[in-house]
PDB file of N, CA and C in Angstrom:
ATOM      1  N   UNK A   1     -37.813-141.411  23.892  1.00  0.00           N
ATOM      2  CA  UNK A   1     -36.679-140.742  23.284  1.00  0.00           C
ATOM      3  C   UNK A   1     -36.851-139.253  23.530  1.00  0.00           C
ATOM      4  N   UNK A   2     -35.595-138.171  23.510  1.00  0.00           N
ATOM      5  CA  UNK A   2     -35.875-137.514  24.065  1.00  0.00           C
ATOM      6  C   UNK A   2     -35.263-136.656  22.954  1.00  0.00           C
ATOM      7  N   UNK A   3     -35.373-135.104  23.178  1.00  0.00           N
ATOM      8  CA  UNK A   3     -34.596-134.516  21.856  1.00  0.00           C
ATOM      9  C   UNK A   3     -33.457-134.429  22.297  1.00  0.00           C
ATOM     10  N   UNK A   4     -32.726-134.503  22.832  1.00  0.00           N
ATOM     11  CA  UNK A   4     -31.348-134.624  22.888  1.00  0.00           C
ATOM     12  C   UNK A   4     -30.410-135.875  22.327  1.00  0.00           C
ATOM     13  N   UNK A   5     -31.440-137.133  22.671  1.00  0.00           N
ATOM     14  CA  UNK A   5     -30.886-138.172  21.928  1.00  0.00           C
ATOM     15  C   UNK A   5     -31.260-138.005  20.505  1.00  0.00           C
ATOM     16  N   UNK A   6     -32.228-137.921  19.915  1.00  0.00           N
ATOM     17  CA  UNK A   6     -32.530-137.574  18.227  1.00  0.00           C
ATOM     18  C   UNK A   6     -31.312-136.807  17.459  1.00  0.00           C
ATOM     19  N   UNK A   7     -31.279-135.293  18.904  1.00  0.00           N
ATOM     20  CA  UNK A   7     -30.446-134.910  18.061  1.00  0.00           C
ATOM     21  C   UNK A   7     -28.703-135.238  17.638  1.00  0.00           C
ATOM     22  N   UNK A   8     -28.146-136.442  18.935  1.00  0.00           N
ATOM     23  CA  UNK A   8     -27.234-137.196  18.439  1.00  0.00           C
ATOM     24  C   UNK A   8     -27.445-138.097  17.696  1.00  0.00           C
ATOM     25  N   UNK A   9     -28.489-138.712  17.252  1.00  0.00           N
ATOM     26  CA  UNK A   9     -28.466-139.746  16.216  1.00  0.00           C
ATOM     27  C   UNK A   9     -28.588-138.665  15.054  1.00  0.00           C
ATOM     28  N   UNK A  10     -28.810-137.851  14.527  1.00  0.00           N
ATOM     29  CA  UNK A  10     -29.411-137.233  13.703  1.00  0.00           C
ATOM     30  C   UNK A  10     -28.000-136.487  13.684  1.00  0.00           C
ATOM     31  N   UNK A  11     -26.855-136.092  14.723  1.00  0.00           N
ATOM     32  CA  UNK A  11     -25.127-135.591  14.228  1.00  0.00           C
ATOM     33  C   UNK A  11     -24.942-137.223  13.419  1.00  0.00           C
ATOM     34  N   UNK A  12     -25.310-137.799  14.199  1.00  0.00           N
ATOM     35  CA  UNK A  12     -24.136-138.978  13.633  1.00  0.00           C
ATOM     36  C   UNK A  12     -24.679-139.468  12.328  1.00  0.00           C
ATOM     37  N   UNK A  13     -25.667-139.749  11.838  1.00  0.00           N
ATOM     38  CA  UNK A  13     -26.316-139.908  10.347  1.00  0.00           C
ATOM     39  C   UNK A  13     -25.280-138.997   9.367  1.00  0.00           C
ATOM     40  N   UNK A  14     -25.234-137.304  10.162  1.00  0.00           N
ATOM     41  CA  UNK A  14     -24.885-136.819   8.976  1.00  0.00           C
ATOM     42  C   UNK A  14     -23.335-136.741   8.667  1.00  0.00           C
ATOM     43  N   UNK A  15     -22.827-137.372  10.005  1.00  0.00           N
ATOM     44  CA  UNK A  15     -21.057-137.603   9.677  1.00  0.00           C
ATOM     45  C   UNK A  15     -20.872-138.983   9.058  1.00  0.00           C
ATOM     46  N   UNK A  16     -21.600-140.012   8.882  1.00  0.00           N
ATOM     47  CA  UNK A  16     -21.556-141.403   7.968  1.00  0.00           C
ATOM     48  C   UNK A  16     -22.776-141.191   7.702  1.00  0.00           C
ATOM     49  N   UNK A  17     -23.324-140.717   6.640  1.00  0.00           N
ATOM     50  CA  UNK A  17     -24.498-140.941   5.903  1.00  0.00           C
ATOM     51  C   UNK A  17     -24.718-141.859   5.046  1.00  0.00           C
ATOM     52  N   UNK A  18     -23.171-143.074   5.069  1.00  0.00           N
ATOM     53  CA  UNK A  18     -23.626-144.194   4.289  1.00  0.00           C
ATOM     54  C   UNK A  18     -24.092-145.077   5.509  1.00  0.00           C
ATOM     55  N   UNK A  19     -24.136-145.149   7.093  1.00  0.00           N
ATOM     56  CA  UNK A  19     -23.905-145.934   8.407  1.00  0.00           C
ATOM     57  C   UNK A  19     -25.325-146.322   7.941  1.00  0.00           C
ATOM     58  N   UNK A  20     -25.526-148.070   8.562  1.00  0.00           N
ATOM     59  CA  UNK A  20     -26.650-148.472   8.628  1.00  0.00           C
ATOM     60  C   UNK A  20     -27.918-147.533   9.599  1.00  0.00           C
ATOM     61  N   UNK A  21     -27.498-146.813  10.278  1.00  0.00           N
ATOM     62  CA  UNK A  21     -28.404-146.463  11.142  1.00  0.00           C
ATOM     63  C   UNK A  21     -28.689-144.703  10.122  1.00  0.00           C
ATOM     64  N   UNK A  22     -28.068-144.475   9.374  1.00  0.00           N
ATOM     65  CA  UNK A  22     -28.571-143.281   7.837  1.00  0.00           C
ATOM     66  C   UNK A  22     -29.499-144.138   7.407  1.00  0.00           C
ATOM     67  N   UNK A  23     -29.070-144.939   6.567  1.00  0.00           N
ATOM     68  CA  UNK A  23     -29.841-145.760   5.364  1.00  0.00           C
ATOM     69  C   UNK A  23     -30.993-146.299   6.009  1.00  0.00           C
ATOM     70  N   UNK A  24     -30.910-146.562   7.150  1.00  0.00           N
ATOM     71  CA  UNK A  24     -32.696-147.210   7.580  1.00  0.00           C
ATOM     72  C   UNK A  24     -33.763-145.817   7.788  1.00  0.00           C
ATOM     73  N   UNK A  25     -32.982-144.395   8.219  1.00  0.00           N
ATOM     74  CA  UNK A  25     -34.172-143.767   8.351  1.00  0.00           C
ATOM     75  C   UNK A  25     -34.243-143.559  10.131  1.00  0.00           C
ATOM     76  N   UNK A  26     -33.174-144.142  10.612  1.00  0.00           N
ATOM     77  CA  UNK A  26     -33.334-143.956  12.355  1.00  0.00           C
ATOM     78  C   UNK A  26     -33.700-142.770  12.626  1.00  0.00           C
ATOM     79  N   UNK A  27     -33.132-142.131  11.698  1.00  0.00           N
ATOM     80  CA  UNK A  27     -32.938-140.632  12.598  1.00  0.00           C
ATOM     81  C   UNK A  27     -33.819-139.463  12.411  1.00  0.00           C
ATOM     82  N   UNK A  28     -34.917-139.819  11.297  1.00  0.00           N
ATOM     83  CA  UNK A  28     -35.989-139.456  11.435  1.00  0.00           C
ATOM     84  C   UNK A  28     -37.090-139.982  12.238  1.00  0.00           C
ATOM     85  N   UNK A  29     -37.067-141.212  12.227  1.00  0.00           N
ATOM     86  CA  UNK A  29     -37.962-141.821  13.764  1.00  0.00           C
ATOM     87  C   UNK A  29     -37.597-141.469  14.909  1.00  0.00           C
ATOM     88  N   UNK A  30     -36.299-141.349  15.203  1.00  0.00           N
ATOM     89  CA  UNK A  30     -35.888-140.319  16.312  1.00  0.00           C
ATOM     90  C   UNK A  30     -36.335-139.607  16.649  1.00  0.00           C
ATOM     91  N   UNK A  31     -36.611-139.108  15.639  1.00  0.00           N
ATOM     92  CA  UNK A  31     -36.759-136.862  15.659  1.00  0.00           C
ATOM     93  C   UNK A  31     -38.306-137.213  15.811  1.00  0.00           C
ATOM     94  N   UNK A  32     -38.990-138.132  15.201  1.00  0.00           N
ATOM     95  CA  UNK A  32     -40.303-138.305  15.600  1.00  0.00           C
ATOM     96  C   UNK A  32     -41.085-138.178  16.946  1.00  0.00           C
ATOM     97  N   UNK A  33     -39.868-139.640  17.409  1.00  0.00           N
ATOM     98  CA  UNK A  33     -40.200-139.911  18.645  1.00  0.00           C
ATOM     99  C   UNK A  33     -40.431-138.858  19.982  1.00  0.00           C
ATOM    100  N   UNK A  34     -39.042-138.319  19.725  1.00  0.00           N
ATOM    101  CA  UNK A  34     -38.926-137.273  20.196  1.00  0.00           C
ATOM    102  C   UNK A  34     -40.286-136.063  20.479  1.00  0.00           C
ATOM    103  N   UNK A  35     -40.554-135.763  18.978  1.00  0.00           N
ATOM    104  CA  UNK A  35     -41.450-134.764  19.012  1.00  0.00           C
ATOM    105  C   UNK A  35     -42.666-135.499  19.540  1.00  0.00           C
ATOM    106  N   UNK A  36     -43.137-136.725  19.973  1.00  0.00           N
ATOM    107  CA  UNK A  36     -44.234-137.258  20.375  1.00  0.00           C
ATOM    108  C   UNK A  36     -43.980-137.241  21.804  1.00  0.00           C
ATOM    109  N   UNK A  37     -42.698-137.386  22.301  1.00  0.00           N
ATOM    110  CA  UNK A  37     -42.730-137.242  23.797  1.00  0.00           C
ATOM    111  C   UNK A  37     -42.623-135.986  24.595  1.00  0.00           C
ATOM    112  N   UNK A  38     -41.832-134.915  23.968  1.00  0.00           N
ATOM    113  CA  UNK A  38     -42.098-133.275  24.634  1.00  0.00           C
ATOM    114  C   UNK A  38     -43.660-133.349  24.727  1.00  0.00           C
ATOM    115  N   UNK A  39     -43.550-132.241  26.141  1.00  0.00           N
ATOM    116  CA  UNK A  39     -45.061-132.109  26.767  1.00  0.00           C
ATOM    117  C   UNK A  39     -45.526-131.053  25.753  1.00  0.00           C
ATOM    118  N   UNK A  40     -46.709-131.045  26.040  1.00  0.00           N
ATOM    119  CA  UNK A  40     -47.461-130.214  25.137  1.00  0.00           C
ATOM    120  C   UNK A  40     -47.548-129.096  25.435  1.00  0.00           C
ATOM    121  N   UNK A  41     -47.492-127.938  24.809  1.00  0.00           N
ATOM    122  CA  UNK A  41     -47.498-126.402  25.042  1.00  0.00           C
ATOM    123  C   UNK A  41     -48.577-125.624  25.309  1.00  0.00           C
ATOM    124  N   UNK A  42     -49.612-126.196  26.103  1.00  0.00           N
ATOM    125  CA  UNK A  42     -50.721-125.610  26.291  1.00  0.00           C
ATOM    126  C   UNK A  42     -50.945-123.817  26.615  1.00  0.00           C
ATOM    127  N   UNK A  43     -51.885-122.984  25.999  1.00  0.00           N
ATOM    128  CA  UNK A  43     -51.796-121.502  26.127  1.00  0.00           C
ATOM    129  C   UNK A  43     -53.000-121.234  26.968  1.00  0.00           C
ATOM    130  N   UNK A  44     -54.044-123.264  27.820  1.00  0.00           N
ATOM    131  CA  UNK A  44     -54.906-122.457  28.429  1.00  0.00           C
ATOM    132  C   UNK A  44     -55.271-121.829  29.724  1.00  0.00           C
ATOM    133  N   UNK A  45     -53.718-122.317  30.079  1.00  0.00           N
ATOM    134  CA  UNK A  45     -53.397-121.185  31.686  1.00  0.00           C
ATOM    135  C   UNK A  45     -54.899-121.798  32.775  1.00  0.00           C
ATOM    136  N   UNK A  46     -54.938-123.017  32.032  1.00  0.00           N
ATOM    137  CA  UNK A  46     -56.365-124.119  32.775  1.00  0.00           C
ATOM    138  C   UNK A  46     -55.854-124.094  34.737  1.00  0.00           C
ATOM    139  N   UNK A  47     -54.588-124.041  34.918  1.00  0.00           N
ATOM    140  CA  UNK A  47     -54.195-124.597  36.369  1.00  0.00           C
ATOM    141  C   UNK A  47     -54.038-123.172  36.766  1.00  0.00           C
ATOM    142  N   UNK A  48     -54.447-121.863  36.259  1.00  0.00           N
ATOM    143  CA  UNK A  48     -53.834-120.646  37.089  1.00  0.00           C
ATOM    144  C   UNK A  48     -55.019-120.132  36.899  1.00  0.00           C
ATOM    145  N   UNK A  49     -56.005-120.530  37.025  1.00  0.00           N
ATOM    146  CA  UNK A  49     -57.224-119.538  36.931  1.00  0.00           C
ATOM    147  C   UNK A  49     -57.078-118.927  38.161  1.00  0.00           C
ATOM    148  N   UNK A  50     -57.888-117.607  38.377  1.00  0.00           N
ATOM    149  CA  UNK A  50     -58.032-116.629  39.433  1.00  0.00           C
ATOM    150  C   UNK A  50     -59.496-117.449  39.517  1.00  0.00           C
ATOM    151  N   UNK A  51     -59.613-117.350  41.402  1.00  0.00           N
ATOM    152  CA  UNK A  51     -61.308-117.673  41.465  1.00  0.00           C
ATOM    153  C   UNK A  51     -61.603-116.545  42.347  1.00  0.00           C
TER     154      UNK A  51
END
C-alpha cells in the first residue's frame, strides 16, 4: 500500500464515517501500511562516500 492509496481510503472514511470500511478501522491500517512501505530516510550518505 502506498500513501496515496491510504490517503484515499482515509478521504473516504471521513465522507461516510458510518461506511463499513470507517467502522472496521481500514483506514488506519492503511496509513500503517503505508508508513511500513516508504523507503527509509537514511542520513548515512553510506553510498556517497569520498575515497
Amino acid at each position: 500500500m502506498d500513501r496515496e492509496a491510504a490517503e484515499r481510503i482515509g478521504a473516504a472514511t471521513e465522507r461516510d464515517p458510518e461506511s463499513a470500511t470507517a467502522l472496521s478501522g481500514f483506514d488506519e491500517r492503511a496509513a500503517d501500511a503505508a508508513e511500513r512501505n516508504e523507503p527509509e530516510d537514511d542520513d548515512d550518505d553510506f553510498w556517497e562516500e569520498d575515497y
